[in-house]
C-alpha atoms as a PDB file:
ATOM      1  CA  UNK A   1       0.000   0.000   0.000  1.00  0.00           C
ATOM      2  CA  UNK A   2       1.062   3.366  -0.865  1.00  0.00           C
ATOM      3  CA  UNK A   3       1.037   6.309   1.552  1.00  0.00           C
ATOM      4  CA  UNK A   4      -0.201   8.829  -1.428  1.00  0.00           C
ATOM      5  CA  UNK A   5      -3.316  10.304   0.745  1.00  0.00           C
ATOM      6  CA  UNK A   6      -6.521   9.570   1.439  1.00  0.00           C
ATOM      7  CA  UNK A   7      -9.211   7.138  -0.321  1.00  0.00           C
ATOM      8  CA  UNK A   8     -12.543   7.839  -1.482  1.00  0.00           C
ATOM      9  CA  UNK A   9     -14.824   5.291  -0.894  1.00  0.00           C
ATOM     10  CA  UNK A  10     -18.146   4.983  -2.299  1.00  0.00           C
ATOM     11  CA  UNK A  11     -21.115   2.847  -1.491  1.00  0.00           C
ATOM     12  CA  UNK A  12     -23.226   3.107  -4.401  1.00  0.00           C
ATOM     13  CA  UNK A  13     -27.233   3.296  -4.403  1.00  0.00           C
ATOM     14  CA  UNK A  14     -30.320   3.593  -6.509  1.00  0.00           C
ATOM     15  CA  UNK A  15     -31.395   6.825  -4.628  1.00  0.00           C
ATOM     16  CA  UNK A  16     -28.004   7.905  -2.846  1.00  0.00           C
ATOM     17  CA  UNK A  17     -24.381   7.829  -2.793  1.00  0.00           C
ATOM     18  CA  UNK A  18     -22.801   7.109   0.587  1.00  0.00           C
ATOM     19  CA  UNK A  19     -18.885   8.595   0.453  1.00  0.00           C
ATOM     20  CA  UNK A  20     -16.491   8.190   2.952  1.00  0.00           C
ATOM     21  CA  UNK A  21     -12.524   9.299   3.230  1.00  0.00           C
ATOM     22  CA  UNK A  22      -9.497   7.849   5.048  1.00  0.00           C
ATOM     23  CA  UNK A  23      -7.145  10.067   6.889  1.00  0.00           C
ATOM     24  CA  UNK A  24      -3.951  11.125   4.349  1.00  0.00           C
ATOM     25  CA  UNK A  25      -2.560   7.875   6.734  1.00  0.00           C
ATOM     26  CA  UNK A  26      -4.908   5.496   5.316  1.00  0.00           C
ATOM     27  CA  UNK A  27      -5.137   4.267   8.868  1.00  0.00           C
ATOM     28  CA  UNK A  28      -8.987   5.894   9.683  1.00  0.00           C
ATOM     29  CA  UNK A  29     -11.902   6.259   7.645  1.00  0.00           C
ATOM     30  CA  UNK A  30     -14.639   8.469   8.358  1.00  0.00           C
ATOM     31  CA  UNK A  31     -18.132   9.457   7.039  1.00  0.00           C
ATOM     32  CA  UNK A  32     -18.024  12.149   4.528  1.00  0.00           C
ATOM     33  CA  UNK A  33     -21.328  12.883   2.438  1.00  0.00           C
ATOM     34  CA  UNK A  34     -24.369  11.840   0.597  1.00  0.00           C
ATOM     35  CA  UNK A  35     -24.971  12.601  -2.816  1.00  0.00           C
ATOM     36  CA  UNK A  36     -28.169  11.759  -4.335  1.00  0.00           C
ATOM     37  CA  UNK A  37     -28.189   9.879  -7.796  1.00  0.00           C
ATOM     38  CA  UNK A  38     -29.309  12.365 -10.548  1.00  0.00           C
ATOM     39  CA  UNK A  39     -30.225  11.773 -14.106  1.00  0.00           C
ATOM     40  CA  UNK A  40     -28.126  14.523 -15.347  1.00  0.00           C
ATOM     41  CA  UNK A  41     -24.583  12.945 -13.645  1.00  0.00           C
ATOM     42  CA  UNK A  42     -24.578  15.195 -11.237  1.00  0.00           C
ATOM     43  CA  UNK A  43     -23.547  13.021  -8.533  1.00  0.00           C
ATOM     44  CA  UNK A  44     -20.765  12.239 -10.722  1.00  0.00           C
ATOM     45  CA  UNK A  45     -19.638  15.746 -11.020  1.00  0.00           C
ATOM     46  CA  UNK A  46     -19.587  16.256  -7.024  1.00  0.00           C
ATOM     47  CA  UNK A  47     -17.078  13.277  -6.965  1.00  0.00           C
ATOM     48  CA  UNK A  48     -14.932  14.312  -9.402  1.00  0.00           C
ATOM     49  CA  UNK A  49     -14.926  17.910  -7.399  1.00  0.00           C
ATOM     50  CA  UNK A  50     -14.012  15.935  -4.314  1.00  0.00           C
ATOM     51  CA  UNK A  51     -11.613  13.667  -6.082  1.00  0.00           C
ATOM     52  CA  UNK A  52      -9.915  16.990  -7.440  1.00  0.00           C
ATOM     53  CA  UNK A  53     -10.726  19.177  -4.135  1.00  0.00           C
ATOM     54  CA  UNK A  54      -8.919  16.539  -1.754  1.00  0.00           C
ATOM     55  CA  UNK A  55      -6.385  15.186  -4.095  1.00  0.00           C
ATOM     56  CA  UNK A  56      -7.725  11.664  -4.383  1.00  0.00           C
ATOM     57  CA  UNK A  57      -5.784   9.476  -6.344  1.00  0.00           C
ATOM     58  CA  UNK A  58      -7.285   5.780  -4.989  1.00  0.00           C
ATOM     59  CA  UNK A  59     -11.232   4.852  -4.989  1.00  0.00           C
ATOM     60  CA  UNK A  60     -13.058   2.294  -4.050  1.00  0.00           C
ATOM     61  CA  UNK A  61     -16.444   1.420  -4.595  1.00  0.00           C
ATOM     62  CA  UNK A  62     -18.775  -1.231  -2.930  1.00  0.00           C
ATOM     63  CA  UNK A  63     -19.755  -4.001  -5.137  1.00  0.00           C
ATOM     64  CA  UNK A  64     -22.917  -5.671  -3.465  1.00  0.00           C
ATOM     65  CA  UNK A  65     -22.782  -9.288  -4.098  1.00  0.00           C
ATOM     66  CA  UNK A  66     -25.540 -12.216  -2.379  1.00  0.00           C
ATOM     67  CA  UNK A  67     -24.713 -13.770   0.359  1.00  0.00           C
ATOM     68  CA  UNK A  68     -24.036 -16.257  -2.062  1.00  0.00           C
ATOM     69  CA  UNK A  69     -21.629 -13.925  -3.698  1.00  0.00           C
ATOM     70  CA  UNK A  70     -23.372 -14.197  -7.010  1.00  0.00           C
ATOM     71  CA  UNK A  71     -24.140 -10.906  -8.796  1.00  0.00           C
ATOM     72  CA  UNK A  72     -27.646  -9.442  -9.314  1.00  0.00           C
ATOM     73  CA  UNK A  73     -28.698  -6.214 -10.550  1.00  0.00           C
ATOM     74  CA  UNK A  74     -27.229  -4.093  -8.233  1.00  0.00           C
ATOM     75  CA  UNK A  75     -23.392  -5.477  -8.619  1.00  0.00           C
ATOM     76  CA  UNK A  76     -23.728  -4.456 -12.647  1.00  0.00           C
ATOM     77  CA  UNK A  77     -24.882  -0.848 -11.507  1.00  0.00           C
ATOM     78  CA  UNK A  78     -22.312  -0.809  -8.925  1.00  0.00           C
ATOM     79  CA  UNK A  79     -19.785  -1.757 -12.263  1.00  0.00           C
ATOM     80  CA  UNK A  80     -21.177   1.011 -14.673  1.00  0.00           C
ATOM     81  CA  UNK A  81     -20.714   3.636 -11.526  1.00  0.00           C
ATOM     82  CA  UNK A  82     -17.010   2.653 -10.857  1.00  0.00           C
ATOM     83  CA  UNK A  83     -16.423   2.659 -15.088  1.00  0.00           C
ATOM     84  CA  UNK A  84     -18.214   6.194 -14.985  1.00  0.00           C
ATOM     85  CA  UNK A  85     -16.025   7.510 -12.078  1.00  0.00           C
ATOM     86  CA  UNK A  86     -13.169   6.332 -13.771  1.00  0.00           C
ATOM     87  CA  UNK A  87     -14.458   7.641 -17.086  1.00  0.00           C
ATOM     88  CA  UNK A  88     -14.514  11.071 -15.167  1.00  0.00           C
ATOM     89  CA  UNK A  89     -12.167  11.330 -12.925  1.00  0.00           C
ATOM     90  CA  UNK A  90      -8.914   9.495 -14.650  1.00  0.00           C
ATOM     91  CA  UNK A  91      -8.609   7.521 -10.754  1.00  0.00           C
ATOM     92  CA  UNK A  92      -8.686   3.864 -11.385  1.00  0.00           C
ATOM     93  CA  UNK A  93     -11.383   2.413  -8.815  1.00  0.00           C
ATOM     94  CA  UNK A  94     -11.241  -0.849  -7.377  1.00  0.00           C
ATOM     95  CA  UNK A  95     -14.519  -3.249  -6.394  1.00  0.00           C
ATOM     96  CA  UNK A  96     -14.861  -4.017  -2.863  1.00  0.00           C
ATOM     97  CA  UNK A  97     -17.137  -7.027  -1.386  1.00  0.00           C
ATOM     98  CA  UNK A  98     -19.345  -4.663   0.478  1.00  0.00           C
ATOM     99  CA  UNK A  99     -21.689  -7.194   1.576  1.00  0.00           C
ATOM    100  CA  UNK A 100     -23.581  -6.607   5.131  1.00  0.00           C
ATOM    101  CA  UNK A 101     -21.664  -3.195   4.872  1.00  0.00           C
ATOM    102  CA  UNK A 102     -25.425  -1.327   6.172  1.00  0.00           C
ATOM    103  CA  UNK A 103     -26.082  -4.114   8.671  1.00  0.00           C
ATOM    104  CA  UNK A 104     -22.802  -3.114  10.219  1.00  0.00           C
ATOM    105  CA  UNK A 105     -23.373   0.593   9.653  1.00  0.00           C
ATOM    106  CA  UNK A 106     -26.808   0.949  11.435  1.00  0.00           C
ATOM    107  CA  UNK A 107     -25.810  -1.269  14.682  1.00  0.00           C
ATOM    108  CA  UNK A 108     -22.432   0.678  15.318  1.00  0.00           C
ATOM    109  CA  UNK A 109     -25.286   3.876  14.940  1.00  0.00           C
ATOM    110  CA  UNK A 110     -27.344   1.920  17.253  1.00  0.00           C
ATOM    111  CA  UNK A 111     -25.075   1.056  19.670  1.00  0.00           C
ATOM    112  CA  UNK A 112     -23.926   4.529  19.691  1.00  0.00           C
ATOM    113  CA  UNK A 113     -27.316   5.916  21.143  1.00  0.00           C
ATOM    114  CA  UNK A 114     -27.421   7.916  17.448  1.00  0.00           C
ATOM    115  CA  UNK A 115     -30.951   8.811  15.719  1.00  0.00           C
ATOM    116  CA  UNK A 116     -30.310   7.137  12.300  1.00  0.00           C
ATOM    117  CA  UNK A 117     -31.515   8.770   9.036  1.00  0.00           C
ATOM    118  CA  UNK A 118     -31.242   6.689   5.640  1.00  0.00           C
ATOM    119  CA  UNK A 119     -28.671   9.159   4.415  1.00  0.00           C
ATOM    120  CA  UNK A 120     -26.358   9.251   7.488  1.00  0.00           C
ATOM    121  CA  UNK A 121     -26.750   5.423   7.339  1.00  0.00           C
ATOM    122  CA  UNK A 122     -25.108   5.296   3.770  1.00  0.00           C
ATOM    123  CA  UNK A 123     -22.217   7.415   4.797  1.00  0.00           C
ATOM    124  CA  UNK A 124     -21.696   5.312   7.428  1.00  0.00           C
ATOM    125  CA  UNK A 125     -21.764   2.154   4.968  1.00  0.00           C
ATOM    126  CA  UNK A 126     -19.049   3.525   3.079  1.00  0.00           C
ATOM    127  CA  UNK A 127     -16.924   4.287   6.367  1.00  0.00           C
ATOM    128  CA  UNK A 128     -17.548   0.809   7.024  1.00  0.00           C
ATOM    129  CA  UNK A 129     -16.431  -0.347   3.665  1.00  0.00           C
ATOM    130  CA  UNK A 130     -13.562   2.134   3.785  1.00  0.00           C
ATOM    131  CA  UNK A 131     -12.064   0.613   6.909  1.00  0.00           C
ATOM    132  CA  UNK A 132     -12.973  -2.757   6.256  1.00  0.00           C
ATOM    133  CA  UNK A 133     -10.461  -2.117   3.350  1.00  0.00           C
ATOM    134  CA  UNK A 134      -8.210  -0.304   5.199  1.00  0.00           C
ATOM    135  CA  UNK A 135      -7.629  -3.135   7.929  1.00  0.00           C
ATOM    136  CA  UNK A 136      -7.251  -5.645   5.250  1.00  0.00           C
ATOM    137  CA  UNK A 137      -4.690  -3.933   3.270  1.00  0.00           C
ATOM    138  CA  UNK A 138      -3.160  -2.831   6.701  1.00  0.00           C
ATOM    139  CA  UNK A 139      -2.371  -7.074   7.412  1.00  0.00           C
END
């Protein structure tokens, strides 16, 4: 692993996109934003600004398999997001297993006392994903 800065991570949705970043350590990850999915790519455009903005040159983005770990519908959309941030940013993105990512993200919220929202649960997701990523590449 290279100590370039941090990592965007992005847990991809139908409505929203959860993003999280790591420290410029790659040690922590931490909840950034949600962007809503938009027709007109502009959730693409507010990655590439952060991509650009915090001088992000490693992404990640959940790929939701089955528990199976076959594919379904939402793995291939996961697939043309990661080809479109690539597509727009010039950062190479790599697929992450994100499976039970939001089953991890809303009982650390719940065990935290914190009032979830849908939104601050898919930041969380990608903090989860982030670290989970993190820790392995840390081993």
């Amino acid at each position: 692993m290279k100590d370039a800065g941090p990592i965007l991570a992005v847990d991809p949705g139908s409505a929203r996109i959860g993003l999280a970043i790591s420290d410029a350590d790659r040690m922590i990850a931490l909840p950034l934003e949600v962007v809503p999915t938009a027709n007109d790519g502009s959730h693409l455009r507010r990655i590439a600004d952060l991509v650009r903005e915090r001088e992000i040159d490693e992404i990640i983005v959940g790929l939701p398999r089955r528990l199976d770990g076959s594919e379904g519908p939402s793995a291939e959309s996961a697939r043309e997001l990661a080809a479109e941030i690539t597509a727009m940013t010039g950062v190479s993105v790599t697929l992450v297993d994100e499976r039970l990512t939001t089953v991890a993200a809303e009982r650390r919220l719940r065990e935290a006392g914190v009032t979830k929202t849908k939104k601050m649960i898919d930041s969380v997701a990608a903090a989860q994903l982030l670290q989970s990523h993190l820790d392995g590449v840390a081993k």
